[in-house]
PDB file of N, CA and C in Angstrom:
ATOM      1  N   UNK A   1     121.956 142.609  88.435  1.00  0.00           N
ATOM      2  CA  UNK A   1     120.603 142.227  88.078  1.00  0.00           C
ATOM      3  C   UNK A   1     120.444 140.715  88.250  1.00  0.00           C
ATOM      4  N   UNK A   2     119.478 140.126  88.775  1.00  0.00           N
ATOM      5  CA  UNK A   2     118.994 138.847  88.901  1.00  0.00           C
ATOM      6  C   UNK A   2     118.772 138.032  87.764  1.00  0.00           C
ATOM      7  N   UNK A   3     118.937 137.019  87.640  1.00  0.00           N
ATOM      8  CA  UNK A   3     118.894 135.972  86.355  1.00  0.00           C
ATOM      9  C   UNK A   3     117.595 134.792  86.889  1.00  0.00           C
ATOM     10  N   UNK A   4     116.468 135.050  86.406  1.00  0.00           N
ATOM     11  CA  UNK A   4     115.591 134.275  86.063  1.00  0.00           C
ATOM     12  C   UNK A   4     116.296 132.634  86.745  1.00  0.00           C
ATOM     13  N   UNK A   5     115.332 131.659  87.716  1.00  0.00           N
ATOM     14  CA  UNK A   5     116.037 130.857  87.658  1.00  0.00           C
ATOM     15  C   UNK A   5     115.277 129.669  86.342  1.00  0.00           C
ATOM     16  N   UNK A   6     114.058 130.336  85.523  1.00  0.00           N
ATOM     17  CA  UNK A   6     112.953 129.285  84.944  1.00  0.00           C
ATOM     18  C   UNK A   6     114.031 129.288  83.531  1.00  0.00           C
ATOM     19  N   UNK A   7     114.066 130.454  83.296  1.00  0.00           N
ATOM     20  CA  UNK A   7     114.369 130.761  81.662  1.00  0.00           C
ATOM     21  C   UNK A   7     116.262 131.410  81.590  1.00  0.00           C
ATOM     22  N   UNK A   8     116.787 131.487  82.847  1.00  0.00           N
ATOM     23  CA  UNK A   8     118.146 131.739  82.991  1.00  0.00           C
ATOM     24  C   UNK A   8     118.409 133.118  82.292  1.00  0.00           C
ATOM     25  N   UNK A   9     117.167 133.925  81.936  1.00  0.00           N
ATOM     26  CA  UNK A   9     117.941 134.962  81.315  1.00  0.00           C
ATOM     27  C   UNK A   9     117.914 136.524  82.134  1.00  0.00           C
ATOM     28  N   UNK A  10     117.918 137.499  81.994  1.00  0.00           N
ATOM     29  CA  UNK A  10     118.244 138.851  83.109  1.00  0.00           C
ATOM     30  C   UNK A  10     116.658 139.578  83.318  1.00  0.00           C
ATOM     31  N   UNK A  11     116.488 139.335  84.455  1.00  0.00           N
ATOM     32  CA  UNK A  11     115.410 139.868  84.797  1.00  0.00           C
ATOM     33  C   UNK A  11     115.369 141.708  84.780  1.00  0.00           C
ATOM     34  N   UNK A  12     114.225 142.114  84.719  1.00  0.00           N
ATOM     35  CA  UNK A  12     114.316 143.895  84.457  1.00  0.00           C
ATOM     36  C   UNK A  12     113.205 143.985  85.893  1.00  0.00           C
ATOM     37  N   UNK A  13     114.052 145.619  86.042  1.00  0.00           N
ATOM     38  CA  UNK A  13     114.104 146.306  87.485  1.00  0.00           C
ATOM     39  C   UNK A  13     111.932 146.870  87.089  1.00  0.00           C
ATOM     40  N   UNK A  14     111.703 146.304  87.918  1.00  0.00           N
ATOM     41  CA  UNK A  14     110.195 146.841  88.210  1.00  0.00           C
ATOM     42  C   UNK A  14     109.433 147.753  89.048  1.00  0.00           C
ATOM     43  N   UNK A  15     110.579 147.966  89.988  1.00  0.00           N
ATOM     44  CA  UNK A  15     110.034 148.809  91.570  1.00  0.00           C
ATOM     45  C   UNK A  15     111.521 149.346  91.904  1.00  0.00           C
ATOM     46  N   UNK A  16     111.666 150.303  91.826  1.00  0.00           N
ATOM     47  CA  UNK A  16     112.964 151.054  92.625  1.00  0.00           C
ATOM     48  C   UNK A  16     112.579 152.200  93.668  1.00  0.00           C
ATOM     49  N   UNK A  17     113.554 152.401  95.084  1.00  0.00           N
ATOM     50  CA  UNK A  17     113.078 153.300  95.830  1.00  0.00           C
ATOM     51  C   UNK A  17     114.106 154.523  96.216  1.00  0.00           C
ATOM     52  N   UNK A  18     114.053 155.479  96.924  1.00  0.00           N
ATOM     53  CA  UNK A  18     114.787 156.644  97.270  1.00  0.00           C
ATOM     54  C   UNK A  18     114.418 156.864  98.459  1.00  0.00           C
ATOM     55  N   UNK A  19     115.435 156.793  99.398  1.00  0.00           N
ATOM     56  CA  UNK A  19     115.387 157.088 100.861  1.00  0.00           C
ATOM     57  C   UNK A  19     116.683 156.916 101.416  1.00  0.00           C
ATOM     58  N   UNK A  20     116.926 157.595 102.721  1.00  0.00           N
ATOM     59  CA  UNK A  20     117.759 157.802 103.710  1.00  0.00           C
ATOM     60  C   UNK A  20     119.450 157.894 102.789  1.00  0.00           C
ATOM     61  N   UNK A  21     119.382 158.991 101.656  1.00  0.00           N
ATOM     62  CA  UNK A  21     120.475 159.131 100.942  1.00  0.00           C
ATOM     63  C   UNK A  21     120.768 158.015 100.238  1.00  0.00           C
ATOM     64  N   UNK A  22     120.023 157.109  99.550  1.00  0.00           N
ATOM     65  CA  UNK A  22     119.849 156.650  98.765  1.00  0.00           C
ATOM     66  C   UNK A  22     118.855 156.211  98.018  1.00  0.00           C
ATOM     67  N   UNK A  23     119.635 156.681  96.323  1.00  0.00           N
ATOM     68  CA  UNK A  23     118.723 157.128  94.976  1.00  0.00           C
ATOM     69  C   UNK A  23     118.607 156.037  94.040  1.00  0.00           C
ATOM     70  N   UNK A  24     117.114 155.914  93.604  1.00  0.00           N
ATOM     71  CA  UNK A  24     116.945 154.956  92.330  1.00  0.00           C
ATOM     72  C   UNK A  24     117.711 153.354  92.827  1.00  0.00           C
ATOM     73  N   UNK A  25     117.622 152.957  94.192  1.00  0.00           N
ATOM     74  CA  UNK A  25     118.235 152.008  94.359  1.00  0.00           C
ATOM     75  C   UNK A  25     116.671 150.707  94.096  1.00  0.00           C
ATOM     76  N   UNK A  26     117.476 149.916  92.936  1.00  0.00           N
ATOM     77  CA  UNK A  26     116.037 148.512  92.778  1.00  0.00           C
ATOM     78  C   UNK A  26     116.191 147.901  93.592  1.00  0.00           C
ATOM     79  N   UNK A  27     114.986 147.495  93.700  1.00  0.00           N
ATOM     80  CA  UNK A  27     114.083 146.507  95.128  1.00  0.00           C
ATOM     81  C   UNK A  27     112.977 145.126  94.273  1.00  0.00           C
ATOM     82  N   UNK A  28     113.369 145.445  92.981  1.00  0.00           N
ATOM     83  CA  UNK A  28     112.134 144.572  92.604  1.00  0.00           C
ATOM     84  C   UNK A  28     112.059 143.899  91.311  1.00  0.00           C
ATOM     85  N   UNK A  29     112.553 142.938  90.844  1.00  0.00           N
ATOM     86  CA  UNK A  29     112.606 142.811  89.136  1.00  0.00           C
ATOM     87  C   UNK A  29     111.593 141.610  88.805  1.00  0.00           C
ATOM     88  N   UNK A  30     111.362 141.674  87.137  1.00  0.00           N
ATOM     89  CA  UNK A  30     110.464 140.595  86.855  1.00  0.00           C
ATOM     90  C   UNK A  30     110.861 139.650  85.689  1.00  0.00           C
ATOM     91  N   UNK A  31     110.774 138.595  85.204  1.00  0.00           N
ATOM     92  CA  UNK A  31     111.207 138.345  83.985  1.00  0.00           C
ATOM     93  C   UNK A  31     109.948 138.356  82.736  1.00  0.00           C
ATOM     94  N   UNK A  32     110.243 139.008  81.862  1.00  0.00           N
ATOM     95  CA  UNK A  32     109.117 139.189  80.663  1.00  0.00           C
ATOM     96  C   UNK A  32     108.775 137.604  80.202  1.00  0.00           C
ATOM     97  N   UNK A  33     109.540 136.540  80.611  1.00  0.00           N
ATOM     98  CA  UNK A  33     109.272 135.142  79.922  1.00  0.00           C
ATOM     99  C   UNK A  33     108.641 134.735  80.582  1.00  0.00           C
ATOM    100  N   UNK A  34     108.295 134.575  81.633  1.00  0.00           N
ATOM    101  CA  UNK A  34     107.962 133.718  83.045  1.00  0.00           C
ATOM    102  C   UNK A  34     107.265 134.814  83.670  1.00  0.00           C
ATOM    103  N   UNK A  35     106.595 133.987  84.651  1.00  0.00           N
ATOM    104  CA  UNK A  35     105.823 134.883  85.631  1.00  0.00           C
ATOM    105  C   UNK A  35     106.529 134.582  87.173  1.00  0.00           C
ATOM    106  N   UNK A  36     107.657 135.139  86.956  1.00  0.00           N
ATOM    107  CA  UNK A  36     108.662 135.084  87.836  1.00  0.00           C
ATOM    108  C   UNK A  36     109.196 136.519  88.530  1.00  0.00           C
ATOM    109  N   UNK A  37     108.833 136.824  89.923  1.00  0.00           N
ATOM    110  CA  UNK A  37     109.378 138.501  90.465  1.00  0.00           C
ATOM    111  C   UNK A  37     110.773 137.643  91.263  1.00  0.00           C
ATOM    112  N   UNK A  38     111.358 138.486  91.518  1.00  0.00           N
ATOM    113  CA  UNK A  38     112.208 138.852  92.789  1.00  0.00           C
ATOM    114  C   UNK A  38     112.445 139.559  93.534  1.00  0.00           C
ATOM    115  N   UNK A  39     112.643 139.728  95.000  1.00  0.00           N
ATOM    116  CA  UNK A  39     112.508 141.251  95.285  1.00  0.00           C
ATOM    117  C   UNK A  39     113.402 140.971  96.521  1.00  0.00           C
ATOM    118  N   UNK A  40     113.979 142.468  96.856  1.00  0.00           N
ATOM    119  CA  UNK A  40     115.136 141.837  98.277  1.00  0.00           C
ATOM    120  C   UNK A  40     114.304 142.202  99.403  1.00  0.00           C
ATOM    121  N   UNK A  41     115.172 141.311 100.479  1.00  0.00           N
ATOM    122  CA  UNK A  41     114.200 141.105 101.465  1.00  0.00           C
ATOM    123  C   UNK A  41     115.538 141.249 102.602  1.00  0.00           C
ATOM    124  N   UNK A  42     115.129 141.967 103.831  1.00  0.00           N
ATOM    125  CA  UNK A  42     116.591 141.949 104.710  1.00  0.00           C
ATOM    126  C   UNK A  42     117.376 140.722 105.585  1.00  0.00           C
ATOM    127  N   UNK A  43     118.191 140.209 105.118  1.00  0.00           N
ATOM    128  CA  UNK A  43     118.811 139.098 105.376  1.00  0.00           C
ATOM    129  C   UNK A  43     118.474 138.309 106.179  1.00  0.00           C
ATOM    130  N   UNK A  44     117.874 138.785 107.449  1.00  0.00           N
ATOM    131  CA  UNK A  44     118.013 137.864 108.220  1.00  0.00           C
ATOM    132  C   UNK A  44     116.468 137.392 108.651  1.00  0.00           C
ATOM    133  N   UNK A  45     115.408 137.618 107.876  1.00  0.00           N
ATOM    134  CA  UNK A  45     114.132 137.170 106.985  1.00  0.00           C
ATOM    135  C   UNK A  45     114.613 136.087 106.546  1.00  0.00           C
ATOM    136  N   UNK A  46     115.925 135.279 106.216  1.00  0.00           N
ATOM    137  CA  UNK A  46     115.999 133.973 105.517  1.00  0.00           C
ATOM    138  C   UNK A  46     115.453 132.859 106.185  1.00  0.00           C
ATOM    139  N   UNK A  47     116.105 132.742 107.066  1.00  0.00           N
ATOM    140  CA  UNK A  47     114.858 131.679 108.234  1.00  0.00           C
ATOM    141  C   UNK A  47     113.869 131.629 108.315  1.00  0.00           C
ATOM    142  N   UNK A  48     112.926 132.395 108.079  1.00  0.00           N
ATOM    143  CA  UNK A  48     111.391 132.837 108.329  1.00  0.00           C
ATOM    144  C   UNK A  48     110.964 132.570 107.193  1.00  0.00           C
ATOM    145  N   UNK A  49     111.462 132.473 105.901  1.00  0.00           N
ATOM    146  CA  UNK A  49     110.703 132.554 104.819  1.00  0.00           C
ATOM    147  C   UNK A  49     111.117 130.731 104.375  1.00  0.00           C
ATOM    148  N   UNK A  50     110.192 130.076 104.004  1.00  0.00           N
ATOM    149  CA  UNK A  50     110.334 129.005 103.367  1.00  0.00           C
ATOM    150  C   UNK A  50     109.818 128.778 101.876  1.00  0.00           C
ATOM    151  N   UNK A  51     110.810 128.136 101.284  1.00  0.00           N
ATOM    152  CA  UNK A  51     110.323 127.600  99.522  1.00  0.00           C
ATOM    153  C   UNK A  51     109.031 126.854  99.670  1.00  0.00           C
ATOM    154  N   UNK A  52     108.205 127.463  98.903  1.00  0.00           N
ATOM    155  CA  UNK A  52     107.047 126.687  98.700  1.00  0.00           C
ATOM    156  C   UNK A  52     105.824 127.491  99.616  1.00  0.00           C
ATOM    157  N   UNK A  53     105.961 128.667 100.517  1.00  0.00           N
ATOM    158  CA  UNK A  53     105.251 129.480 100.987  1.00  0.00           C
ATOM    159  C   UNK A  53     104.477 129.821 100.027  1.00  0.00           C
ATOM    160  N   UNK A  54     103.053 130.511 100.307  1.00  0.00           N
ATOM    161  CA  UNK A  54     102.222 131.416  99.376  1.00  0.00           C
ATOM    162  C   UNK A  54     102.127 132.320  99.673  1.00  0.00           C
ATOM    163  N   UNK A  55     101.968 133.425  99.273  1.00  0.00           N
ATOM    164  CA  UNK A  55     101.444 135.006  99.752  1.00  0.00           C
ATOM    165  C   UNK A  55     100.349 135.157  98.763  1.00  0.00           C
ATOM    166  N   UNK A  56      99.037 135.876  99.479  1.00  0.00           N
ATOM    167  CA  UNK A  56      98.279 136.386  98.561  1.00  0.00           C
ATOM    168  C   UNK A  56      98.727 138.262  98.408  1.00  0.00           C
ATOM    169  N   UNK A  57      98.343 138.790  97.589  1.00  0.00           N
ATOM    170  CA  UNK A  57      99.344 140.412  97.627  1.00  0.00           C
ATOM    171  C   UNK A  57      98.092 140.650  96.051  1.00  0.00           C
ATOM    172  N   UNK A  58      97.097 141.798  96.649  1.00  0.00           N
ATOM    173  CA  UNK A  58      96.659 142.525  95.477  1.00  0.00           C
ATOM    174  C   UNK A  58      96.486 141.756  94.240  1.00  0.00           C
ATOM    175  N   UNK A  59      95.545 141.043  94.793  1.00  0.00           N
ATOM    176  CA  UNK A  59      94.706 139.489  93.781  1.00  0.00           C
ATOM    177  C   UNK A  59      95.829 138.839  93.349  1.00  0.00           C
ATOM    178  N   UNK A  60      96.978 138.920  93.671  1.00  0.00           N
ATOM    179  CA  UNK A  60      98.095 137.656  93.118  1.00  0.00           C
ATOM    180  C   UNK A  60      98.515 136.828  94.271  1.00  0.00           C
ATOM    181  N   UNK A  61      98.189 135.879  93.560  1.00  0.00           N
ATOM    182  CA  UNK A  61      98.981 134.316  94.112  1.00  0.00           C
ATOM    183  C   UNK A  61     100.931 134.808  94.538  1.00  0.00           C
ATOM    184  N   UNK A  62     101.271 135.072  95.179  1.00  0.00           N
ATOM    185  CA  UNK A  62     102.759 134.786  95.004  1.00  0.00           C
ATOM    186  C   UNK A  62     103.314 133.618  95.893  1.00  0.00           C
ATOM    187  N   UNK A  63     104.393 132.416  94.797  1.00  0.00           N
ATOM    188  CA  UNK A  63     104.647 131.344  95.679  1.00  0.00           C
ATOM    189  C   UNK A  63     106.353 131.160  95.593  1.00  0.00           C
ATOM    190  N   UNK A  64     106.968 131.193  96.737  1.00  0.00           N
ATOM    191  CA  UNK A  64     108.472 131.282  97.188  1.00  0.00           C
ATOM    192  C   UNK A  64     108.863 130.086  96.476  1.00  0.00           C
ATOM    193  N   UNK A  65     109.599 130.719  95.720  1.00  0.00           N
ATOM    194  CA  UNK A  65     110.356 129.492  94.772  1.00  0.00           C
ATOM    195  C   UNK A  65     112.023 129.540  95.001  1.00  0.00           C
ATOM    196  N   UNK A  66     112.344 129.970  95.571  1.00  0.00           N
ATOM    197  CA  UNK A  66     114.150 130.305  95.570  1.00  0.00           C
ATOM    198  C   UNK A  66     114.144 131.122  96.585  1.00  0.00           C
ATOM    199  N   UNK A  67     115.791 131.121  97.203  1.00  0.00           N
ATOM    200  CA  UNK A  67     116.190 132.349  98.174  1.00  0.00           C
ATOM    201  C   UNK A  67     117.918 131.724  97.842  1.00  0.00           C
ATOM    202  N   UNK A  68     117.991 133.248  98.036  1.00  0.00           N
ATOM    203  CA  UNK A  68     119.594 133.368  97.346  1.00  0.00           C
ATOM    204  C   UNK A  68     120.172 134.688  98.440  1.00  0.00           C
ATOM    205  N   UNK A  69     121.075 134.297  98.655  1.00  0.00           N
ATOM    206  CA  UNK A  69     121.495 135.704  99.669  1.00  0.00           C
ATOM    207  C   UNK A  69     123.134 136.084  98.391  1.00  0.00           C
ATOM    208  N   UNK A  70     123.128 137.612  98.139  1.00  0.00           N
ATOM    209  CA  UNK A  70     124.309 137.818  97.845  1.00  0.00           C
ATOM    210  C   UNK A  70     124.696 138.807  97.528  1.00  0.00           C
ATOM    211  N   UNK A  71     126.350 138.965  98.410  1.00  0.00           N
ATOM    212  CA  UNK A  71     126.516 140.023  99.293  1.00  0.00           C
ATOM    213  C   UNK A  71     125.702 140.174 100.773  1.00  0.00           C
ATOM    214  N   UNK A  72     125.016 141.256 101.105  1.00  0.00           N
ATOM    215  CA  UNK A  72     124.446 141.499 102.033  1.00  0.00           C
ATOM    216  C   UNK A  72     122.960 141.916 102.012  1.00  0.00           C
ATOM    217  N   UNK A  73     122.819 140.909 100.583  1.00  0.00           N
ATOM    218  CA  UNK A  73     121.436 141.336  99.843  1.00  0.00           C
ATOM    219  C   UNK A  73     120.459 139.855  99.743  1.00  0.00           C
ATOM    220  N   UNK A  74     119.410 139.674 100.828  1.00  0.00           N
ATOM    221  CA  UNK A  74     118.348 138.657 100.087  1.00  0.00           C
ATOM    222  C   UNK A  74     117.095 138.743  99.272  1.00  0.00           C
ATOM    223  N   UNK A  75     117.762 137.630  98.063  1.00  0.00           N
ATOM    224  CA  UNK A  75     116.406 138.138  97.257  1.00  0.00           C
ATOM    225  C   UNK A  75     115.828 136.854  97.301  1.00  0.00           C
ATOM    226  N   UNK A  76     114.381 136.691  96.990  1.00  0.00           N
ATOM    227  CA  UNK A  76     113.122 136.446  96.861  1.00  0.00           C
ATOM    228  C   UNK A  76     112.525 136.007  95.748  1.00  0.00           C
ATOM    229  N   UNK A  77     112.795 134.659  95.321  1.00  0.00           N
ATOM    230  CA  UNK A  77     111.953 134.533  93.982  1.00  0.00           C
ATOM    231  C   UNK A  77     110.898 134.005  93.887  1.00  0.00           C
ATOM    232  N   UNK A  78     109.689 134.414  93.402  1.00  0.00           N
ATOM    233  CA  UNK A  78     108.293 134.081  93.390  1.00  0.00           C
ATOM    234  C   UNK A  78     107.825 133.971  92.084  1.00  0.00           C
ATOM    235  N   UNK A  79     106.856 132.603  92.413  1.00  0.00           N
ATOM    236  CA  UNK A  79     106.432 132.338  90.874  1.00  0.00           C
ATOM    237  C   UNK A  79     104.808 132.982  91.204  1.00  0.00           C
ATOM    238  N   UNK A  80     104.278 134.021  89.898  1.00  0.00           N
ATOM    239  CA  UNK A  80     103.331 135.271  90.590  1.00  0.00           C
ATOM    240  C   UNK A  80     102.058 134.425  89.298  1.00  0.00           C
ATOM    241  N   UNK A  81     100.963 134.286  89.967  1.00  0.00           N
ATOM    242  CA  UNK A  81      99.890 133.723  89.010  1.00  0.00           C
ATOM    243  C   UNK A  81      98.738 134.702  90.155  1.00  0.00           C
ATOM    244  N   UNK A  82      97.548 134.666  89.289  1.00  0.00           N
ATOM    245  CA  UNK A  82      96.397 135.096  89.219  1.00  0.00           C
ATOM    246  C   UNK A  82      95.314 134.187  90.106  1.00  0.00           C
ATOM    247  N   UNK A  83      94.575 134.598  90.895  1.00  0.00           N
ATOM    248  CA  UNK A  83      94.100 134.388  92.028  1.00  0.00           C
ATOM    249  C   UNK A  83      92.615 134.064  91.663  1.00  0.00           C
TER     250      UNK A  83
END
């Protein structure tokens, strides 16, 4: 599980998916303190994505605050505010 980088504490699973023989695998966590998501993204998306990007996504602001690759897993941290 991902650790918040605002408030350092364990973020909870928000979005999990099931496909191609694999079950209940998370894709998505949030922290209840912060308005902070993370979500994995496939590795080699790291180049392409820059800190400080915006996404608009279903009236939310989301803005790239972190990228962390680990293992063979990149995640995505976005600070998520209201549009």
């Amino acid at each position: 599980m991902p650790i918040c980088p605002k408030c350092h504490s364990v973020m909870v699973c928000s979005k999990r998916i099931s496909m191609s023989g694999v079950e209940n695998k998370e894709i998505e966590w949030i922290c209840k303190a912060d308005s902070i998501q993370v979500e994995i993204r496939h590795p080699v998306q790291y180049v392409y994505i820059k800190i400080g990007s915006e996404e608009e996504i279903d009236g939310k602001r989301k803005k790239v605050i972190e990228k962390k690759i680990e293992g063979a897993e990149l995640f995505i941290f976005y600070e998520v505010s209201d549009i």
